[in-house]
Each structure stands twice: as C-alpha cells, then as structure tokens.
PDB file of N, CA and C in Angstrom:
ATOM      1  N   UNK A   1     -15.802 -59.653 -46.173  1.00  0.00           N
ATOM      2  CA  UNK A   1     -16.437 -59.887 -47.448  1.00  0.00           C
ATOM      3  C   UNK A   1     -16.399 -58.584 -48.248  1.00  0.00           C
ATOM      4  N   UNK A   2     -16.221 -58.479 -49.589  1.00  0.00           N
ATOM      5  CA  UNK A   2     -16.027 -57.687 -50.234  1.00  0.00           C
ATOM      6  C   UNK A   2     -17.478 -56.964 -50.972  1.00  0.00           C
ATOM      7  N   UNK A   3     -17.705 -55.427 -51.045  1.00  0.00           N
ATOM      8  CA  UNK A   3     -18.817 -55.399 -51.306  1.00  0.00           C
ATOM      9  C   UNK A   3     -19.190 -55.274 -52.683  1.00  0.00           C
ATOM     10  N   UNK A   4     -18.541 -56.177 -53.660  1.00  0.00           N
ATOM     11  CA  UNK A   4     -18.906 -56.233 -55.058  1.00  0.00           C
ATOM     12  C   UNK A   4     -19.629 -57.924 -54.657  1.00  0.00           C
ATOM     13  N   UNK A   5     -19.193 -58.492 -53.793  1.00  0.00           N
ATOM     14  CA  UNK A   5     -19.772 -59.994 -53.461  1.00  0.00           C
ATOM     15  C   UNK A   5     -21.279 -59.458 -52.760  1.00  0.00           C
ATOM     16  N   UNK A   6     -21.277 -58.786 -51.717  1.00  0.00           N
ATOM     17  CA  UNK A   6     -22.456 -58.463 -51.023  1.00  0.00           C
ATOM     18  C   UNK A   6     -23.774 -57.933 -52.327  1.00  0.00           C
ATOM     19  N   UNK A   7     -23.361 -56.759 -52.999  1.00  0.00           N
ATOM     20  CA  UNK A   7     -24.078 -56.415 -54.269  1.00  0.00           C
ATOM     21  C   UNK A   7     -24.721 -57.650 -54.804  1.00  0.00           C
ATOM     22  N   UNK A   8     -24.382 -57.765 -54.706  1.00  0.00           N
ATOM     23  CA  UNK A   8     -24.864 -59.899 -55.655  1.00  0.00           C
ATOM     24  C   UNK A   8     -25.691 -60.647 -54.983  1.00  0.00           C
ATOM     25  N   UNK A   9     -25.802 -60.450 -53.817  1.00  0.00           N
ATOM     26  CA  UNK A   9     -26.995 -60.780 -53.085  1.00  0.00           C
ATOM     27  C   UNK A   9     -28.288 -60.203 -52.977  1.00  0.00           C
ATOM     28  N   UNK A  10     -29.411 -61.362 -52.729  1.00  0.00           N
ATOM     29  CA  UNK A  10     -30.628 -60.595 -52.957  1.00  0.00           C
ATOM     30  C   UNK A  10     -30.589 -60.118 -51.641  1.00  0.00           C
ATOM     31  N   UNK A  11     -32.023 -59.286 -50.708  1.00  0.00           N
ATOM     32  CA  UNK A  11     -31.880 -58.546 -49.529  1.00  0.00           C
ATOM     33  C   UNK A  11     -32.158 -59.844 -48.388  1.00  0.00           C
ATOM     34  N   UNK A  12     -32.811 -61.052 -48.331  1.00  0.00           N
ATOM     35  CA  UNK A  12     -32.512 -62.161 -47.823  1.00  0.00           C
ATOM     36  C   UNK A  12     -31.588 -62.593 -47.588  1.00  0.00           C
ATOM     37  N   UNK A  13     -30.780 -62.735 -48.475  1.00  0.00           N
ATOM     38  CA  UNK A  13     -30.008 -63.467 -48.304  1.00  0.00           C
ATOM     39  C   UNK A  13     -28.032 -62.592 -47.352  1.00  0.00           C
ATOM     40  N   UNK A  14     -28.945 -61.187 -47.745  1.00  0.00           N
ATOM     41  CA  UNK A  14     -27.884 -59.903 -47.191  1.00  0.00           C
ATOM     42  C   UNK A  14     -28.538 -60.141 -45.396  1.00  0.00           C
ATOM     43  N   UNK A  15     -29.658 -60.285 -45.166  1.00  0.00           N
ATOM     44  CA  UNK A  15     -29.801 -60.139 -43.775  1.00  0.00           C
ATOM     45  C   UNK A  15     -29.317 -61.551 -43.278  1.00  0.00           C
ATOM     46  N   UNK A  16     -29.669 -62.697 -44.217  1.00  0.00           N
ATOM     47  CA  UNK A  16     -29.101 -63.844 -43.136  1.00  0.00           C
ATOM     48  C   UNK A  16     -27.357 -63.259 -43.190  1.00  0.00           C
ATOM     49  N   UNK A  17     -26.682 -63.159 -43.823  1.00  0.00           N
ATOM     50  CA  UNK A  17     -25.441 -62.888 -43.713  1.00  0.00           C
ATOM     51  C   UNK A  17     -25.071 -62.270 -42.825  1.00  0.00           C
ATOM     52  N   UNK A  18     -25.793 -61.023 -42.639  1.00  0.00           N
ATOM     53  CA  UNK A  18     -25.620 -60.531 -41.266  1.00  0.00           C
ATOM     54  C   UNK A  18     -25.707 -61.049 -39.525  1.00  0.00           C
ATOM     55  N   UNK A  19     -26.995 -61.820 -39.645  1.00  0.00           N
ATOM     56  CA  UNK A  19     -27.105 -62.898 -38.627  1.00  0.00           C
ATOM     57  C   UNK A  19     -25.841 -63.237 -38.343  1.00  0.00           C
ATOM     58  N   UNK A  20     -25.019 -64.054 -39.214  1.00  0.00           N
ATOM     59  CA  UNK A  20     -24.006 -64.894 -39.537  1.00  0.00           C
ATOM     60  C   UNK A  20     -22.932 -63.957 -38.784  1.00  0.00           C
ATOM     61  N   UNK A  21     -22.576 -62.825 -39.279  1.00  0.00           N
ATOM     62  CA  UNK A  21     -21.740 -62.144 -39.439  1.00  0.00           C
ATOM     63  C   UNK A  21     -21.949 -61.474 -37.657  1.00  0.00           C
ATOM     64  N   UNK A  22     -22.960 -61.136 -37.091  1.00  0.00           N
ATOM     65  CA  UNK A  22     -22.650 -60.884 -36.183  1.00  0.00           C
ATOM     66  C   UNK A  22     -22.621 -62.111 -34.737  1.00  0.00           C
ATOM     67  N   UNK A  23     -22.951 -62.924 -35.220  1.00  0.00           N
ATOM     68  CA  UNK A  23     -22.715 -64.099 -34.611  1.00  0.00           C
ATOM     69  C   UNK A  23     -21.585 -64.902 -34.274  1.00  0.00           C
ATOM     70  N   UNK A  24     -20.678 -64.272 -35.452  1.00  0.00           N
ATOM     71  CA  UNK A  24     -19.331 -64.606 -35.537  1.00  0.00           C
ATOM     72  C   UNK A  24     -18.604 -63.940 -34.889  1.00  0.00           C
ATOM     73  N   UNK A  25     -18.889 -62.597 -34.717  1.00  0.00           N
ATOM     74  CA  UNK A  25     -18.377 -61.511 -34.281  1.00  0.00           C
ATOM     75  C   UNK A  25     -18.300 -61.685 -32.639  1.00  0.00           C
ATOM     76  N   UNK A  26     -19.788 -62.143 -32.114  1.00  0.00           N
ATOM     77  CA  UNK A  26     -19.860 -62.504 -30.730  1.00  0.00           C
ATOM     78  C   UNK A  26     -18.908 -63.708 -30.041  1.00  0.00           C
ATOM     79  N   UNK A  27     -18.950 -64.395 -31.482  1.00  0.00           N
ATOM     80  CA  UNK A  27     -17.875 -65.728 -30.728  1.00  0.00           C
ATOM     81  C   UNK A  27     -16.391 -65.518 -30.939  1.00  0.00           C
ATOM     82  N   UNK A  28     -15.749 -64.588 -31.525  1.00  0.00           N
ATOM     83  CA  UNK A  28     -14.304 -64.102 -31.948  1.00  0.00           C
ATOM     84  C   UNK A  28     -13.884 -63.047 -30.239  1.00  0.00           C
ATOM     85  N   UNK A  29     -15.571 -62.243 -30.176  1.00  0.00           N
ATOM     86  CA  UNK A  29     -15.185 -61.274 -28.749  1.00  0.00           C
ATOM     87  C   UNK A  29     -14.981 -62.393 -27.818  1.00  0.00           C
ATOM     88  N   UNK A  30     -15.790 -63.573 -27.937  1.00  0.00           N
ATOM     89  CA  UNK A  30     -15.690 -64.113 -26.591  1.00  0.00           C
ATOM     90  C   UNK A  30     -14.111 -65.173 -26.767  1.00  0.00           C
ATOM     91  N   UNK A  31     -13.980 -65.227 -27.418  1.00  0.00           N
ATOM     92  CA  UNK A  31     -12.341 -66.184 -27.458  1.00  0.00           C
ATOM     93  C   UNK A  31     -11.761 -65.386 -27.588  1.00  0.00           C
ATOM     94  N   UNK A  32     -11.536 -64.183 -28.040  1.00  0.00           N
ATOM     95  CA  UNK A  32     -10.818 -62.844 -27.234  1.00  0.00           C
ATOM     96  C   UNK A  32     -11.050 -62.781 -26.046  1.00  0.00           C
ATOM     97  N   UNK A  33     -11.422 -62.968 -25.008  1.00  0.00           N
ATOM     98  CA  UNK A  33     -11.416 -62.597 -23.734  1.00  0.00           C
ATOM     99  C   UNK A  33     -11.060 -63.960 -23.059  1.00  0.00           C
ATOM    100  N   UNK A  34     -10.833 -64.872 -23.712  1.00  0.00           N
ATOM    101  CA  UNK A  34     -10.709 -65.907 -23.168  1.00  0.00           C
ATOM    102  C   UNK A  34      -9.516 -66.829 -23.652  1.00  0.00           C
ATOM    103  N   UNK A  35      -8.683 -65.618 -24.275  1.00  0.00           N
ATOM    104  CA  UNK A  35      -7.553 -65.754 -24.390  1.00  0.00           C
ATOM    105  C   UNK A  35      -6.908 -66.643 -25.770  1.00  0.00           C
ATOM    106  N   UNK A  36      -7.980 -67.338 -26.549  1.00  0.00           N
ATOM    107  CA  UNK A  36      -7.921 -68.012 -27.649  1.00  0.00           C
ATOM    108  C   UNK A  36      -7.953 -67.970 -29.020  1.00  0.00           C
ATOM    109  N   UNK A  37      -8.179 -66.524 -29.275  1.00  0.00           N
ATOM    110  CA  UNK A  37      -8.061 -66.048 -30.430  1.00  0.00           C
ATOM    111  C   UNK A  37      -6.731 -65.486 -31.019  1.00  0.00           C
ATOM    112  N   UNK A  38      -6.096 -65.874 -32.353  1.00  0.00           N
ATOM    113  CA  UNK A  38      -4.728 -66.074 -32.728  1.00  0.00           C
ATOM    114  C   UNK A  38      -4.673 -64.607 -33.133  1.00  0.00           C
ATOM    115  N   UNK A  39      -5.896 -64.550 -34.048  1.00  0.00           N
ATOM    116  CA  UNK A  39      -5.383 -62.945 -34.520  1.00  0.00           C
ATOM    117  C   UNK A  39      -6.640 -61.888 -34.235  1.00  0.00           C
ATOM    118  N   UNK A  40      -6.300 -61.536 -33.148  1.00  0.00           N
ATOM    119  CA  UNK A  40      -7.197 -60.009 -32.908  1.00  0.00           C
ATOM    120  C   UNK A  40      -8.013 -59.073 -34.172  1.00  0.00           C
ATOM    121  N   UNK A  41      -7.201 -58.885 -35.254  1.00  0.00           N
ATOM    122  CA  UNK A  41      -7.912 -57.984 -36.188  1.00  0.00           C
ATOM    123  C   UNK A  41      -8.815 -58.562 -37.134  1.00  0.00           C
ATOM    124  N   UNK A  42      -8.710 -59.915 -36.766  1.00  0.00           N
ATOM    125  CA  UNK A  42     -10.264 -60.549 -37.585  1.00  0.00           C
ATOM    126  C   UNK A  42     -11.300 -60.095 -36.752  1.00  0.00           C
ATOM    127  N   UNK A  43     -11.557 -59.753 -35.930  1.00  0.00           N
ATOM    128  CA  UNK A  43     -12.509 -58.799 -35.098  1.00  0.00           C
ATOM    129  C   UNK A  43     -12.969 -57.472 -35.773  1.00  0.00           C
ATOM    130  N   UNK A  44     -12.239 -56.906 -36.186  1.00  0.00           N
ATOM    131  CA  UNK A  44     -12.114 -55.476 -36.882  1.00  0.00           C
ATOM    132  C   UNK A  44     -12.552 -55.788 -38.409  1.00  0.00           C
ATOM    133  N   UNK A  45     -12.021 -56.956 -39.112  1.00  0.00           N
ATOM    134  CA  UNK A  45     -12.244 -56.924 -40.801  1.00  0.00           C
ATOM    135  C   UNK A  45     -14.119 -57.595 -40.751  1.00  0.00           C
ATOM    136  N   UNK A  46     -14.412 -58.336 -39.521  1.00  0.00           N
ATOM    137  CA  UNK A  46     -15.437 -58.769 -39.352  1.00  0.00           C
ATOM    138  C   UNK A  46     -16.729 -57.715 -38.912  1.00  0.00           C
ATOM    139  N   UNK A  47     -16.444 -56.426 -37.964  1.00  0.00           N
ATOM    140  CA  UNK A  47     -16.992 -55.703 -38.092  1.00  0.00           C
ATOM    141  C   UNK A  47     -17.189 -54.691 -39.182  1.00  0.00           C
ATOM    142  N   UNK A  48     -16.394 -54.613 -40.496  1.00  0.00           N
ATOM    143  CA  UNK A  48     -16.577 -53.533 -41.313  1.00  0.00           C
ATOM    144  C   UNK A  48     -17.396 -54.575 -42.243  1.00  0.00           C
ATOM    145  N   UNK A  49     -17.109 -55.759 -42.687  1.00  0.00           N
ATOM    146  CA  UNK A  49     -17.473 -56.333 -43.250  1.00  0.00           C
ATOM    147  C   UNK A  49     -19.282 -56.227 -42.810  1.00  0.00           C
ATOM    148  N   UNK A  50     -19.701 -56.483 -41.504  1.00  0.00           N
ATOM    149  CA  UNK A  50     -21.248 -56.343 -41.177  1.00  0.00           C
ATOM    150  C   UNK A  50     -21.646 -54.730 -41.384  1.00  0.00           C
ATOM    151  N   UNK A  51     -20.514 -53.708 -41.157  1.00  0.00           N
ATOM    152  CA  UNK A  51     -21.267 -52.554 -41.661  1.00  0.00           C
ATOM    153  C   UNK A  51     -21.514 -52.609 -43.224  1.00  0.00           C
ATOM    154  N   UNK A  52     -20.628 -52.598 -44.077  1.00  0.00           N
ATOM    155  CA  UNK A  52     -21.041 -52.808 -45.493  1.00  0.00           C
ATOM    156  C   UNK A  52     -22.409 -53.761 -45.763  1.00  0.00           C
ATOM    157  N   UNK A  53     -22.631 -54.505 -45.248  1.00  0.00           N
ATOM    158  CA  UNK A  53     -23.599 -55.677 -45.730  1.00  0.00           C
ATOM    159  C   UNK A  53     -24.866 -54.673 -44.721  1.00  0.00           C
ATOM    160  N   UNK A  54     -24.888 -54.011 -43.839  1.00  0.00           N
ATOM    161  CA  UNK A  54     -26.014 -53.115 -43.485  1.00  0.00           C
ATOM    162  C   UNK A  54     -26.003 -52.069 -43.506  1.00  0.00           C
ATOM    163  N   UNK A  55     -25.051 -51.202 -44.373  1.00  0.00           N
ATOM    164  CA  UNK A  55     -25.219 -50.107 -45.542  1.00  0.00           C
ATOM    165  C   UNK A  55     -25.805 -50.642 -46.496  1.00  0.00           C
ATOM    166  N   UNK A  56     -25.661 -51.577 -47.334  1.00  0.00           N
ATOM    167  CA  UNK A  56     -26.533 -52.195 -48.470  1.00  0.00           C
ATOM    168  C   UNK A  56     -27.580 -52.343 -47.934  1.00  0.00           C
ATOM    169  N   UNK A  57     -28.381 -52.825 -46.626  1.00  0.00           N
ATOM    170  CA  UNK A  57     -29.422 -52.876 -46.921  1.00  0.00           C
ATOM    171  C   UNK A  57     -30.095 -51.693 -46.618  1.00  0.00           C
ATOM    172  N   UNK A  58     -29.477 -50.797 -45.858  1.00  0.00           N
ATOM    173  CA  UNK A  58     -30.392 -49.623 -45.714  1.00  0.00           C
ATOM    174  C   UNK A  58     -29.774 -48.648 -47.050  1.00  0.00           C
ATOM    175  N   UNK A  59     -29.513 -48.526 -48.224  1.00  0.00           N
ATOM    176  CA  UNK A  59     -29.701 -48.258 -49.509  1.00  0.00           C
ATOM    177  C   UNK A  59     -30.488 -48.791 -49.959  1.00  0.00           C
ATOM    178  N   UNK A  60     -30.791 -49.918 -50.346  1.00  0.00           N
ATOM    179  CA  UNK A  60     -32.069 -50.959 -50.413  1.00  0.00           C
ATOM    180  C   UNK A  60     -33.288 -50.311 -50.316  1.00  0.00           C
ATOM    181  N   UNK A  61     -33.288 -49.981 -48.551  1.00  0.00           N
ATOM    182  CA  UNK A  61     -34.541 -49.817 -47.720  1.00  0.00           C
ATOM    183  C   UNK A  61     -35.297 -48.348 -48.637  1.00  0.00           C
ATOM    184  N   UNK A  62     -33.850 -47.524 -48.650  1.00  0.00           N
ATOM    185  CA  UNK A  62     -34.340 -46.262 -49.211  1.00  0.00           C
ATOM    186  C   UNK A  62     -34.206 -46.228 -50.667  1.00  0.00           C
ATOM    187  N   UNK A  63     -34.278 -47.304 -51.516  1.00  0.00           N
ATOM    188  CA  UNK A  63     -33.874 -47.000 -52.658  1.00  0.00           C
ATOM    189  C   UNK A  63     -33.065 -46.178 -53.591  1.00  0.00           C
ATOM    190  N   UNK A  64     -31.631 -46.207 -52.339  1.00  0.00           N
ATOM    191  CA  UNK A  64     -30.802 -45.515 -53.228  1.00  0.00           C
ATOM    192  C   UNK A  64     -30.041 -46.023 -54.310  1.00  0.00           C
ATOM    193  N   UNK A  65     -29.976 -47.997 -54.670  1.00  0.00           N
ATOM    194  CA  UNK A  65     -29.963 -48.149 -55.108  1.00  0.00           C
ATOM    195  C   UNK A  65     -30.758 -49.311 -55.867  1.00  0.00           C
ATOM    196  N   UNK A  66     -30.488 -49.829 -57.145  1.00  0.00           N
ATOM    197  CA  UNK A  66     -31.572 -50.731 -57.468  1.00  0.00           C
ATOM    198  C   UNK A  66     -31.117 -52.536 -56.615  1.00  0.00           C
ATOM    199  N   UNK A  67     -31.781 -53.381 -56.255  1.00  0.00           N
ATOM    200  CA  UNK A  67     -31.994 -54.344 -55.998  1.00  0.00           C
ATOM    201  C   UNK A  67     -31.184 -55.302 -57.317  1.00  0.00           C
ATOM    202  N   UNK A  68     -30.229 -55.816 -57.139  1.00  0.00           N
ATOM    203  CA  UNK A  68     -29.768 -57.000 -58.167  1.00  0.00           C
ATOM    204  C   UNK A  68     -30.521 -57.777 -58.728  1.00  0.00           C
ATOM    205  N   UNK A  69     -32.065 -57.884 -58.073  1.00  0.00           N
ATOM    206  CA  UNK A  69     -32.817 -59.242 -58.656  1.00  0.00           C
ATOM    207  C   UNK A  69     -34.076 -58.590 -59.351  1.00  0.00           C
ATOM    208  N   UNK A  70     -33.599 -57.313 -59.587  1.00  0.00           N
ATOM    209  CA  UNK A  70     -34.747 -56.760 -60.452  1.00  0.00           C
ATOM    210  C   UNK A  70     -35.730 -56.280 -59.752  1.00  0.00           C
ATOM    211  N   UNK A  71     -35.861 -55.431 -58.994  1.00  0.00           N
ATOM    212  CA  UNK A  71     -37.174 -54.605 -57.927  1.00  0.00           C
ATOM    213  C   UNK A  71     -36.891 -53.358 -57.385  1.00  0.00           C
TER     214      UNK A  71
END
C-alpha cells in the first residue's frame, strides 16, 4: 500500500489495517513453508507496506504530524 493512501486514513482505521496486514503476512510465511506460495516477494512488499502504516502511527502518537481528520 502506498503511503499517500495510508495518509488518508484516520488512526483506526491505520491500526485495523495493520491487524490485516500482519495477518496476511503470517499466512503468506506459512504457505511459504509449505511450499504454496507463487511469488516469494509479496512477503517483502507486505512487510514494508506494515512498516509504513506503523511509522504513521507512531508520527501520529508523537505528533509529528497532523492527523487527516482534523486533531
């Protein structure tokens, strides 16, 4: 996910994403090991993707930057 899309989210809706995002992540490792996963580096675009979305929120946390929904 791109982080001009993440920006656009309120901080709810940035942590369920993350849920999401590392949830996905757990089921891509495990069909990697189990031999079923087609392309390996969706593993990798899926982990940078959850760091960006929890860099935003810890900017958030510290107010380094402003909140999209006005706060």
């Amino acid at each position: 996910m791109k982080a001009h899309e993440l920006r656009s989210m309120s901080l709810e809706e940035l942590q369920e994403q993350v849920r999401d995002m590392r949830a996905e992540i757990f089921n891509l490792r495990f069909r990697k090991a189990s031999r079923q996963l087609e392309n390996p580096l969706k593993i990798r675009d899926s982990k940078k993707s959850l760091a960006r979305a929890l860099t935003l929120i810890r900017e958030r946390e510290l107010g380094l930057i402003a909140n999209e929904e006005g706060s």
